[in-house]
N, C-alpha and C. Protein backbone atom coordinates (compact mmCIF):
# COMPACT_ATOMS: atom_id res chain seq x y z
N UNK A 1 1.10 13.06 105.04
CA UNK A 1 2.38 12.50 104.92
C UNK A 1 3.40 13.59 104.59
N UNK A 2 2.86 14.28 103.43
CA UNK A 2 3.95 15.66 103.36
C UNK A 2 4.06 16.29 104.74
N UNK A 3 3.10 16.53 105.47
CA UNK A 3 3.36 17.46 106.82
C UNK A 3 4.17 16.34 107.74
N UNK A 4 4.08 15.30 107.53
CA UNK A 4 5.07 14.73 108.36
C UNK A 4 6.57 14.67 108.07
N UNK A 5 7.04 14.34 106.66
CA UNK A 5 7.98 14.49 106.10
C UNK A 5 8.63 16.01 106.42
N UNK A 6 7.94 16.90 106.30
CA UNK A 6 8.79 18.38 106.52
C UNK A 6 8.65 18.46 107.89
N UNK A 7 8.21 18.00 108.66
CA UNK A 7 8.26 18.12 110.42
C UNK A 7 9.13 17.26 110.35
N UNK A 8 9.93 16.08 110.34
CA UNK A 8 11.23 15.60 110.39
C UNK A 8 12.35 15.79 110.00
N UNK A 9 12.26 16.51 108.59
CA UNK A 9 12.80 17.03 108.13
C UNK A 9 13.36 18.34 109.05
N UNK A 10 12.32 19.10 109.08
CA UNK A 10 12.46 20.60 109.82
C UNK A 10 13.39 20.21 111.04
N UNK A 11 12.79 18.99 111.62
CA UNK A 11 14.02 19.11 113.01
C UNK A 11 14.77 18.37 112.93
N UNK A 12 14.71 17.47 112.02
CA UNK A 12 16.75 17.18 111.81
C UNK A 12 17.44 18.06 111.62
N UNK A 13 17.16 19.01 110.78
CA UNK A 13 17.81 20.13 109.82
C UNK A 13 18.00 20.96 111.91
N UNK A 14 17.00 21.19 112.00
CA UNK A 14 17.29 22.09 113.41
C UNK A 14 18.27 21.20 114.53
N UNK A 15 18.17 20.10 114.67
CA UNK A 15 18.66 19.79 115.64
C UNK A 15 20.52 19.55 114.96
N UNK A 16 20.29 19.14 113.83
CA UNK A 16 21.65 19.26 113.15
C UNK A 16 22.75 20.91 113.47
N UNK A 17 21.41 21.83 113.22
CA UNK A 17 22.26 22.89 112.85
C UNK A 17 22.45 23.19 114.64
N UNK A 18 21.95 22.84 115.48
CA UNK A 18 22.24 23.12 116.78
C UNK A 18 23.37 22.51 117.46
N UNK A 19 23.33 21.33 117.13
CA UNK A 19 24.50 20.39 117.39
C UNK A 19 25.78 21.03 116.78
N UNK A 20 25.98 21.49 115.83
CA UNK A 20 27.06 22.05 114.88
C UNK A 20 27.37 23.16 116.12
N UNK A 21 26.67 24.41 116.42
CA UNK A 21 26.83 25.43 116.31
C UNK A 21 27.21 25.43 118.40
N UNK A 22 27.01 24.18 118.51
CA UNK A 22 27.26 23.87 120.31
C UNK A 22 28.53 23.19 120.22
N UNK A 23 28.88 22.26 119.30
CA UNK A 23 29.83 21.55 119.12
C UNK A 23 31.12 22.74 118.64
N UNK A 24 30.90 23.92 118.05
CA UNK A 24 31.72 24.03 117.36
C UNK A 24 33.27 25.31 117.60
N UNK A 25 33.91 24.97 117.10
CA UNK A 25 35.86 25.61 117.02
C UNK A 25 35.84 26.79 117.65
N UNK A 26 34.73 28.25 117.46
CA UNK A 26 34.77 29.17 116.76
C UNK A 26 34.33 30.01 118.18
N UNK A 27 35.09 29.58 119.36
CA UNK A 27 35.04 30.17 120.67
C UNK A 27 36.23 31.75 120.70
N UNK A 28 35.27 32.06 121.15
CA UNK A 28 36.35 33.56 121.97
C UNK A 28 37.64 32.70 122.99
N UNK A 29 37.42 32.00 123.34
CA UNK A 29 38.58 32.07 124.36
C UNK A 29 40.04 31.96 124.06
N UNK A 30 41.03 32.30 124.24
CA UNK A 30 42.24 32.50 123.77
C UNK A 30 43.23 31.03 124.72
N UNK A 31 43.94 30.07 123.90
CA UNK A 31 44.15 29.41 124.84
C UNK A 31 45.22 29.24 125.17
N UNK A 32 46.20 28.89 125.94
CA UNK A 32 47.57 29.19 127.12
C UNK A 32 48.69 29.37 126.02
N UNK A 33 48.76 28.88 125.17
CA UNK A 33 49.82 29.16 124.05
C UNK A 33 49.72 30.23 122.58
N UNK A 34 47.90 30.42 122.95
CA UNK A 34 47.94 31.42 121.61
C UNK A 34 47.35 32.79 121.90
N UNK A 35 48.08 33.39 121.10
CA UNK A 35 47.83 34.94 121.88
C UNK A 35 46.99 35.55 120.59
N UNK A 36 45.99 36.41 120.95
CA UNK A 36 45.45 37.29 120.43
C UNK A 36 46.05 38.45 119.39
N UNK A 37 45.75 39.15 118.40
CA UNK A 37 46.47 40.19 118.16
C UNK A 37 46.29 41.41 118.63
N UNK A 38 46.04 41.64 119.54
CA UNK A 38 46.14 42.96 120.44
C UNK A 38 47.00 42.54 121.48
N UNK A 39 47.28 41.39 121.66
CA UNK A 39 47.97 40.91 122.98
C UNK A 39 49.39 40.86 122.62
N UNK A 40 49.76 40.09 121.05
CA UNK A 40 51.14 40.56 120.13
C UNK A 40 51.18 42.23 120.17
N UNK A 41 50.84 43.02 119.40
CA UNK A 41 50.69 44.21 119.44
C UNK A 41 51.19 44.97 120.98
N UNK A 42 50.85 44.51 122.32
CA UNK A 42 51.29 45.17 123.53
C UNK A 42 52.16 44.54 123.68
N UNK A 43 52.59 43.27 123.68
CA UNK A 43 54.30 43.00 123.99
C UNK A 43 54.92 43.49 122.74
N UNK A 44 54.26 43.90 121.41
CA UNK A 44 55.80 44.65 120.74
C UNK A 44 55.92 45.85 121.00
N UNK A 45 54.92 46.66 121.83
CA UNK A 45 55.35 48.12 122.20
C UNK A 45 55.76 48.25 123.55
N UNK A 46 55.40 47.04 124.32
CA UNK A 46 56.60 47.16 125.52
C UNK A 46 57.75 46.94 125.25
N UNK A 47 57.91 45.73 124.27
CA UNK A 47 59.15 45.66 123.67
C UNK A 47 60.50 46.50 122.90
N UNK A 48 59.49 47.31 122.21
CA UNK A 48 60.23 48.74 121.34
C UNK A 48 60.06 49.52 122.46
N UNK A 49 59.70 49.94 123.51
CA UNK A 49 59.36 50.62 125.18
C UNK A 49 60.73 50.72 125.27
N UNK A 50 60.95 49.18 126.11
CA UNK A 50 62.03 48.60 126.62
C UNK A 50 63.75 48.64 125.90
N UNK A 51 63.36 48.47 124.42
CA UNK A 51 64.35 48.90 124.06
C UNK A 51 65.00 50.34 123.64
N UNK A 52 64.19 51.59 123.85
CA UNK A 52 64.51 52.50 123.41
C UNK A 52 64.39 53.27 125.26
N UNK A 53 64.08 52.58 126.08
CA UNK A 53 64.37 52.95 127.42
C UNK A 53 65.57 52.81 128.22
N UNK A 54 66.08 51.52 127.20
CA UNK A 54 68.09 51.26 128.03
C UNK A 54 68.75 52.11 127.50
N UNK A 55 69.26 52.50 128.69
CA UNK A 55 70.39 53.77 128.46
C UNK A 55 71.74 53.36 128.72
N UNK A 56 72.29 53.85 127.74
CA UNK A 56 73.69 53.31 127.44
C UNK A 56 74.40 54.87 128.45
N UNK A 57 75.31 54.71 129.10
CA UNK A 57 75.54 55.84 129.86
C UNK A 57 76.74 56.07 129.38
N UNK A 58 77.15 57.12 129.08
CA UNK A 58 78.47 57.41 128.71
C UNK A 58 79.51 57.72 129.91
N UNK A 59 80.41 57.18 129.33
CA UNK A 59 81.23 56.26 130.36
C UNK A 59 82.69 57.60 130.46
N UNK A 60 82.91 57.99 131.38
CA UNK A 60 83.78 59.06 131.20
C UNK A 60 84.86 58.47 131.15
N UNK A 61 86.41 59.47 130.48
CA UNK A 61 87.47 58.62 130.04
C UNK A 61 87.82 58.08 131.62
N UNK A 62 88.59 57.42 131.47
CA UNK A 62 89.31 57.32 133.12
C UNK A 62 90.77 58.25 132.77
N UNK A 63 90.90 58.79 134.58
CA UNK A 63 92.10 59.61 134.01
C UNK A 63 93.44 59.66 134.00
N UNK A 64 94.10 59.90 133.47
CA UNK A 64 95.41 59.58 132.91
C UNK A 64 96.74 59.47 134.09
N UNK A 65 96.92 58.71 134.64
CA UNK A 65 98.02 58.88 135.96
C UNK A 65 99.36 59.33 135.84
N UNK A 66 99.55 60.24 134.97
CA UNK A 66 100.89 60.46 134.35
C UNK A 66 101.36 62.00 133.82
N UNK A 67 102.33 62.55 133.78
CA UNK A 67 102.23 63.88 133.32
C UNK A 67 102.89 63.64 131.64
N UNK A 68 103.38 62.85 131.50
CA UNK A 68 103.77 62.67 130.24
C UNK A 68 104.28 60.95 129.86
N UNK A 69 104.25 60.47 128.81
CA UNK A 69 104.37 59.28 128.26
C UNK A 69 105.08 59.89 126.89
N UNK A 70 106.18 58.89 126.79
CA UNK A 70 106.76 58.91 125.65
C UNK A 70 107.16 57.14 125.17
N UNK A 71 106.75 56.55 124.49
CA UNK A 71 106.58 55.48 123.63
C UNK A 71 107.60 55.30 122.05
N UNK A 72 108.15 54.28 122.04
CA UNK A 72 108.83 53.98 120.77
C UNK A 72 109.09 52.40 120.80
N UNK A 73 108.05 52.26 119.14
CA UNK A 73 108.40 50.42 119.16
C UNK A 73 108.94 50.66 118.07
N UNK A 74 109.63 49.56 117.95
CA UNK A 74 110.43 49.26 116.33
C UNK A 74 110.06 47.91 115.97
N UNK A 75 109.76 47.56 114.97
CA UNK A 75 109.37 46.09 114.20
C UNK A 75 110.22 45.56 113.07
N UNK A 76 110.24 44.56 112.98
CA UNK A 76 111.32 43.44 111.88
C UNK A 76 111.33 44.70 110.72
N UNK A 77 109.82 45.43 110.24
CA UNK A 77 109.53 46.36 109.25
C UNK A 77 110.01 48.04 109.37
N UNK A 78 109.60 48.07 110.43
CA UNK A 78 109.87 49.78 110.58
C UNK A 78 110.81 50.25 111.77
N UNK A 79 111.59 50.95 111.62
CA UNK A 79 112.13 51.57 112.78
C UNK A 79 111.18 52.82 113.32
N UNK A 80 110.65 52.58 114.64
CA UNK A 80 109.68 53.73 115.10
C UNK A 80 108.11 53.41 114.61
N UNK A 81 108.05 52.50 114.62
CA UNK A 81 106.75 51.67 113.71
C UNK A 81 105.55 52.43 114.72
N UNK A 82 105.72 52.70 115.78
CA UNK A 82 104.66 53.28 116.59
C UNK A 82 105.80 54.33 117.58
N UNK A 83 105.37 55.47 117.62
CA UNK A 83 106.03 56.82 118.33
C UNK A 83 104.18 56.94 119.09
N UNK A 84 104.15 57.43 120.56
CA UNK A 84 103.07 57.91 120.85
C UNK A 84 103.87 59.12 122.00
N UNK A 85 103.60 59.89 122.38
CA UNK A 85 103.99 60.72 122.86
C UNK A 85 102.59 61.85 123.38
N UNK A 86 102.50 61.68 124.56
CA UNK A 86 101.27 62.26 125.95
C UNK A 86 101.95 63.08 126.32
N UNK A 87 101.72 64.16 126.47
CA UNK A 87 102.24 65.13 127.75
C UNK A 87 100.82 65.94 128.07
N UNK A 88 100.78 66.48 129.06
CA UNK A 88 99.58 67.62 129.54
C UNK A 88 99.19 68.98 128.90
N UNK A 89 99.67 68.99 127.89
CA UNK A 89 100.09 70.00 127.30
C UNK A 89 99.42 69.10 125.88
N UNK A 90 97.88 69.33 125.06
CA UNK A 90 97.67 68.77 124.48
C UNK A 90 98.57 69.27 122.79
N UNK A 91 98.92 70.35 122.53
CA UNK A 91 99.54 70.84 121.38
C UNK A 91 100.72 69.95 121.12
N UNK A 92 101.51 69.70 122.31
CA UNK A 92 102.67 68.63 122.22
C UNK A 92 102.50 67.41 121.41
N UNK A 93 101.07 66.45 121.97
CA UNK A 93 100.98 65.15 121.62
C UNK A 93 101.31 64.83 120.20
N UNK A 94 101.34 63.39 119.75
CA UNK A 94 101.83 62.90 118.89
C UNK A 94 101.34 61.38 118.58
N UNK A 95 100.96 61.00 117.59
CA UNK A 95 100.82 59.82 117.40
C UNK A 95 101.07 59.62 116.03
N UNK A 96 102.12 58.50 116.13
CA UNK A 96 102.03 57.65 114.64
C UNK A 96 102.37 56.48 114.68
N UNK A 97 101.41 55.59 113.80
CA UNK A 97 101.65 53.88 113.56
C UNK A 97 101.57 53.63 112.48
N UNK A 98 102.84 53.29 112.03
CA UNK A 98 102.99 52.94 110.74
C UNK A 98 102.24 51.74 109.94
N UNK A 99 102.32 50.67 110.81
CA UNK A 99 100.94 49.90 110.96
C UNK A 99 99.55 50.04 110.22
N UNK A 100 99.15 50.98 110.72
CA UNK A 100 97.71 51.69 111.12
C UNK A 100 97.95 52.83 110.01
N UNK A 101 98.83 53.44 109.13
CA UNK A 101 99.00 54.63 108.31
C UNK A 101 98.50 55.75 109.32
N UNK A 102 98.75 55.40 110.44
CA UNK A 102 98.00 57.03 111.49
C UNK A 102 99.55 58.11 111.55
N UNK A 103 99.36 59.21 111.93
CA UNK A 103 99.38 60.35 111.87
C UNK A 103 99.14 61.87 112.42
N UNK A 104 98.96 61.52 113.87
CA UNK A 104 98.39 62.47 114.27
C UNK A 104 98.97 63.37 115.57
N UNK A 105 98.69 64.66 115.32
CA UNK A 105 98.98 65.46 116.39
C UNK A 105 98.35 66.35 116.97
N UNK A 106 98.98 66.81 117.88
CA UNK A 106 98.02 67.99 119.11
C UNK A 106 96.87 67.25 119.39
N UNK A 107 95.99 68.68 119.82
CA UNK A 107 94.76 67.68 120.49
C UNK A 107 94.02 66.52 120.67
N UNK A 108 94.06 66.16 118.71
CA UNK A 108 93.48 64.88 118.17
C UNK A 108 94.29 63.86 118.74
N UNK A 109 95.54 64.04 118.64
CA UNK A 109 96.40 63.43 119.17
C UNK A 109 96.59 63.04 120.70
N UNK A 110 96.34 63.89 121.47
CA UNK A 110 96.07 63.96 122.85
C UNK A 110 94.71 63.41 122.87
N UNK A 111 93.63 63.46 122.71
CA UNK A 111 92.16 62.91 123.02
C UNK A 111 92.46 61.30 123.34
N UNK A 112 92.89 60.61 121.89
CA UNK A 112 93.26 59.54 121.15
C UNK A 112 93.99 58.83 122.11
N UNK A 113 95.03 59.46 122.56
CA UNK A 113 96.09 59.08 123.84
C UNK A 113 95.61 58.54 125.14
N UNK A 114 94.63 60.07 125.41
CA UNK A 114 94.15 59.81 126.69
C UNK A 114 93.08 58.78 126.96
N UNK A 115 92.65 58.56 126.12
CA UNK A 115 91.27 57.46 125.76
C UNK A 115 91.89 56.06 125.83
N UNK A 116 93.30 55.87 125.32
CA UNK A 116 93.99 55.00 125.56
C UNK A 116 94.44 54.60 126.93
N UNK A 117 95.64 55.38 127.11
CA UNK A 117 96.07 55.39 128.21
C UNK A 117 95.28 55.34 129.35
N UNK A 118 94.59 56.02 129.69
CA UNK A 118 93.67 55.66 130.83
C UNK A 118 93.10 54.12 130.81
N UNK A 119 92.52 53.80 129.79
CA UNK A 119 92.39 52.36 129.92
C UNK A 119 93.79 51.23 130.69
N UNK A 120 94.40 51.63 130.35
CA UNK A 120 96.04 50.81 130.54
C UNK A 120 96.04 50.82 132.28
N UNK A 121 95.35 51.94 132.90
CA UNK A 121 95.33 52.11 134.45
C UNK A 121 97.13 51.69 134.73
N UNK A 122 98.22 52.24 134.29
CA UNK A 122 99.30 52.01 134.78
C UNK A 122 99.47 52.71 135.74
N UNK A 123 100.59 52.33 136.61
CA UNK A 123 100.99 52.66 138.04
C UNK A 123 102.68 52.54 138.28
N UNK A 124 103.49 53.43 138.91
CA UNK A 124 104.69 52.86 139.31
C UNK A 124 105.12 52.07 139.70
N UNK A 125 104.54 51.31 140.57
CA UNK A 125 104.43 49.68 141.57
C UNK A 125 104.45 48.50 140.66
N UNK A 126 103.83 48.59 139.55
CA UNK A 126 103.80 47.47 138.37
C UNK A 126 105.03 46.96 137.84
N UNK A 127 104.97 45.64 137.69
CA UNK A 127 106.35 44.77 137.39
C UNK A 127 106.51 45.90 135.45
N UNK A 128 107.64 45.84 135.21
CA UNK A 128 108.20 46.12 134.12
C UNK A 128 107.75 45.41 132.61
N UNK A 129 107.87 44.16 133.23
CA UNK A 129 106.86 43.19 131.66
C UNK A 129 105.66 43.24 131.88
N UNK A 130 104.46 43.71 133.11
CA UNK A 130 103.29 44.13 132.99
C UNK A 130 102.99 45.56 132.01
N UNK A 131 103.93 46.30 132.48
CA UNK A 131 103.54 47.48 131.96
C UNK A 131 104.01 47.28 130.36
N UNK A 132 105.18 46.62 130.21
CA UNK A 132 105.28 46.68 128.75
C UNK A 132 104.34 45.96 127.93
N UNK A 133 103.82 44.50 128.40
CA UNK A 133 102.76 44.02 127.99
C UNK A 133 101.29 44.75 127.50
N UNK A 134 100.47 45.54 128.54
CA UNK A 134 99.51 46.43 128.61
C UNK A 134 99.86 47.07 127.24
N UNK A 135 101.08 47.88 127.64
CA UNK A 135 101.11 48.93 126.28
C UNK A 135 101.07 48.22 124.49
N UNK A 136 101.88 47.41 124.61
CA UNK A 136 102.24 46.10 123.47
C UNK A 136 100.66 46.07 122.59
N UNK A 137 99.84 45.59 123.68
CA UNK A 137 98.32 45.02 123.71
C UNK A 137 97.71 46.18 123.21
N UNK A 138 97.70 47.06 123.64
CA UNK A 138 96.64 48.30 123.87
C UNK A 138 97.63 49.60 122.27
N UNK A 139 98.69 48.98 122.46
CA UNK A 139 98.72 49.49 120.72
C UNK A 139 98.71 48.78 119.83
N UNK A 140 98.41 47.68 119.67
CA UNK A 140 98.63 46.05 118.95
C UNK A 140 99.49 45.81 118.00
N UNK A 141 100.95 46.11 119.07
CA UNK A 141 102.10 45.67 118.24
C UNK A 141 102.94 44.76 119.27
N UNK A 142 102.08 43.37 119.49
CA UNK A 142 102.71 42.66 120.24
C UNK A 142 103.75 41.87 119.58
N UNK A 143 103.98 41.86 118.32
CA UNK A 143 105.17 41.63 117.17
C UNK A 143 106.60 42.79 117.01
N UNK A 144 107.18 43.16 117.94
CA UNK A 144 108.24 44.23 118.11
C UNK A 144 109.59 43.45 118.12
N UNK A 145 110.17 44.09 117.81
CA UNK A 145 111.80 44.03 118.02
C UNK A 145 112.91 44.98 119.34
N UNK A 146 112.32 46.15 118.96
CA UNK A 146 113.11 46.84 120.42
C UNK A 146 111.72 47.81 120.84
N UNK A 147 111.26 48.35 122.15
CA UNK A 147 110.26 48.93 123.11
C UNK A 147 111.41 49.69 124.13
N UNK A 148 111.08 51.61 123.59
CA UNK A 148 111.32 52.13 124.72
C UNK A 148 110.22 53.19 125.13
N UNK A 149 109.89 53.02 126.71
CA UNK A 149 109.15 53.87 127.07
C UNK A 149 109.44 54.56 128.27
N UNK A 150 108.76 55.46 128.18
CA UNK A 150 109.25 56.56 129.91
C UNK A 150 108.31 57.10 129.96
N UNK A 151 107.82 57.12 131.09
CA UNK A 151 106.81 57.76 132.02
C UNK A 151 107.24 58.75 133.20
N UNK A 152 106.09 59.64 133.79
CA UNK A 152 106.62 60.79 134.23
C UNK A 152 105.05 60.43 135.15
N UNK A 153 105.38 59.48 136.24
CA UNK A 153 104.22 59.68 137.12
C UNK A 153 103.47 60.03 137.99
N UNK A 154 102.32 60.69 137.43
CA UNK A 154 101.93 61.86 138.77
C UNK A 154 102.27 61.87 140.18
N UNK A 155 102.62 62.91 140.16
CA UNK A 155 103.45 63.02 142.32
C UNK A 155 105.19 62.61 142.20
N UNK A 156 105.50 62.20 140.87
CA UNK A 156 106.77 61.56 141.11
C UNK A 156 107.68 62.75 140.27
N UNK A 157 109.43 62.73 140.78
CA UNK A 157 110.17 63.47 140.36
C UNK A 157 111.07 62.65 139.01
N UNK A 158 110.58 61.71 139.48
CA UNK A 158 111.99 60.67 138.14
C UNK A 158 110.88 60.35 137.05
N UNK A 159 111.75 60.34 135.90
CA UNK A 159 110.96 59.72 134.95
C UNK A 159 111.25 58.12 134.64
N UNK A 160 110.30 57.50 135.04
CA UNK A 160 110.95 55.92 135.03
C UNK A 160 110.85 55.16 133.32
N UNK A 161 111.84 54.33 133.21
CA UNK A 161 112.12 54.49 131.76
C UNK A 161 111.72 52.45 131.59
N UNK A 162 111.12 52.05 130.74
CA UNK A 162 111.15 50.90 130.39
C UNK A 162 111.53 50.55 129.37
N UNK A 163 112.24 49.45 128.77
CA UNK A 163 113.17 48.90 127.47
C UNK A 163 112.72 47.73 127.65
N UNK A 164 112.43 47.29 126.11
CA UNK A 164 112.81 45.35 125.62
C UNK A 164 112.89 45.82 124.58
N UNK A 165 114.59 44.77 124.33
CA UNK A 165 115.44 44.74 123.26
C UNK A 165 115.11 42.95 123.46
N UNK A 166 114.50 43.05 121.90
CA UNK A 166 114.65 41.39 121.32
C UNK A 166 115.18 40.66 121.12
N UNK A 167 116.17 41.77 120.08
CA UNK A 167 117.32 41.12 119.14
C UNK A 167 118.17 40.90 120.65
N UNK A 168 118.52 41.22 121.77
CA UNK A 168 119.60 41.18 122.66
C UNK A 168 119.39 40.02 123.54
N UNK A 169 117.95 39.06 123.56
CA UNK A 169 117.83 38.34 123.82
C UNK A 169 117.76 36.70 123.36
């Protein structure tokens, strides 16, 4: 009777632990939503790859269509609140915005300008409140009282002059 008892015993216990170990969680296979950690691990180094592979290209200034720019706004606050002054001749340049506490001349002054101005892409052909607008914007003193500017544009002999007076309107 004991040898029968541990022979039933013995293969419950076996057929138990077989059933468990066929039945059970503890598969290799990886399934459609869960990733491995070697599999995290290669998308974060394609990832840090990818991001240290975009190249930001440096973007050259665009260039300046003008042989000289001379600029003057005045505000409710300052008379001359912004003076900018471009010519080709970088020692000349000039910038100050009272605004802004800026200050600056010659080269620094010219770099600063040209980095500007070129953005503005002005042209002779342009209506008069375009061009004054652009500039307004692109020095951000669209709050003025009187705007005079003159330009000197490449190939051209005249210097064409633009004005808005506020108070006169």
């Amino acid at each position: 009777m004991k040898t029968t008892k541990f022979k039933v015993l013995t293969s419950t216990f076996l057929t138990s632990a077989l059933l468990l170990g066929a039945c059970g969680n503890n598969n290799d296979e990886v399934e459609e939503n869960e990733l491995n950690e070697t599999e995290v691990q290669k998308q974060e180094e394609e990832t840090a790859k990818e991001d240290t592979a975009v190249e930001t290209p440096e973007e050259e200034p665009k260039e300046v269509a003008f042989q000289s720019f001379n600029l003057h706004i005045d505000t409710a606050e300052a008379k001359d609140a912004v003076v900018a002054q471009y010519t080709a001749e970088p020692k000349d340049s000039l910038y100050t915005n009272e605004k802004d506490s800026a200050n600056i001349e010659g080269e620094e002054a010219n770099e600063l300008l040209k980095s500007v101005l070129g953005e503005l892409q002005l042209n002779k052909d342009m209506a008069d409140e375009d061009v004054i607008q652009r500039v307004t914007l692109a020095f951000g003193m669209e709050e003025y009282t009187n705007l005079n500017l003159e330009i000197a544009y490449d190939g051209e002999k005249e210097v064409k002059t633009y004005t808005d007076d506020k108070n006169k309107k």
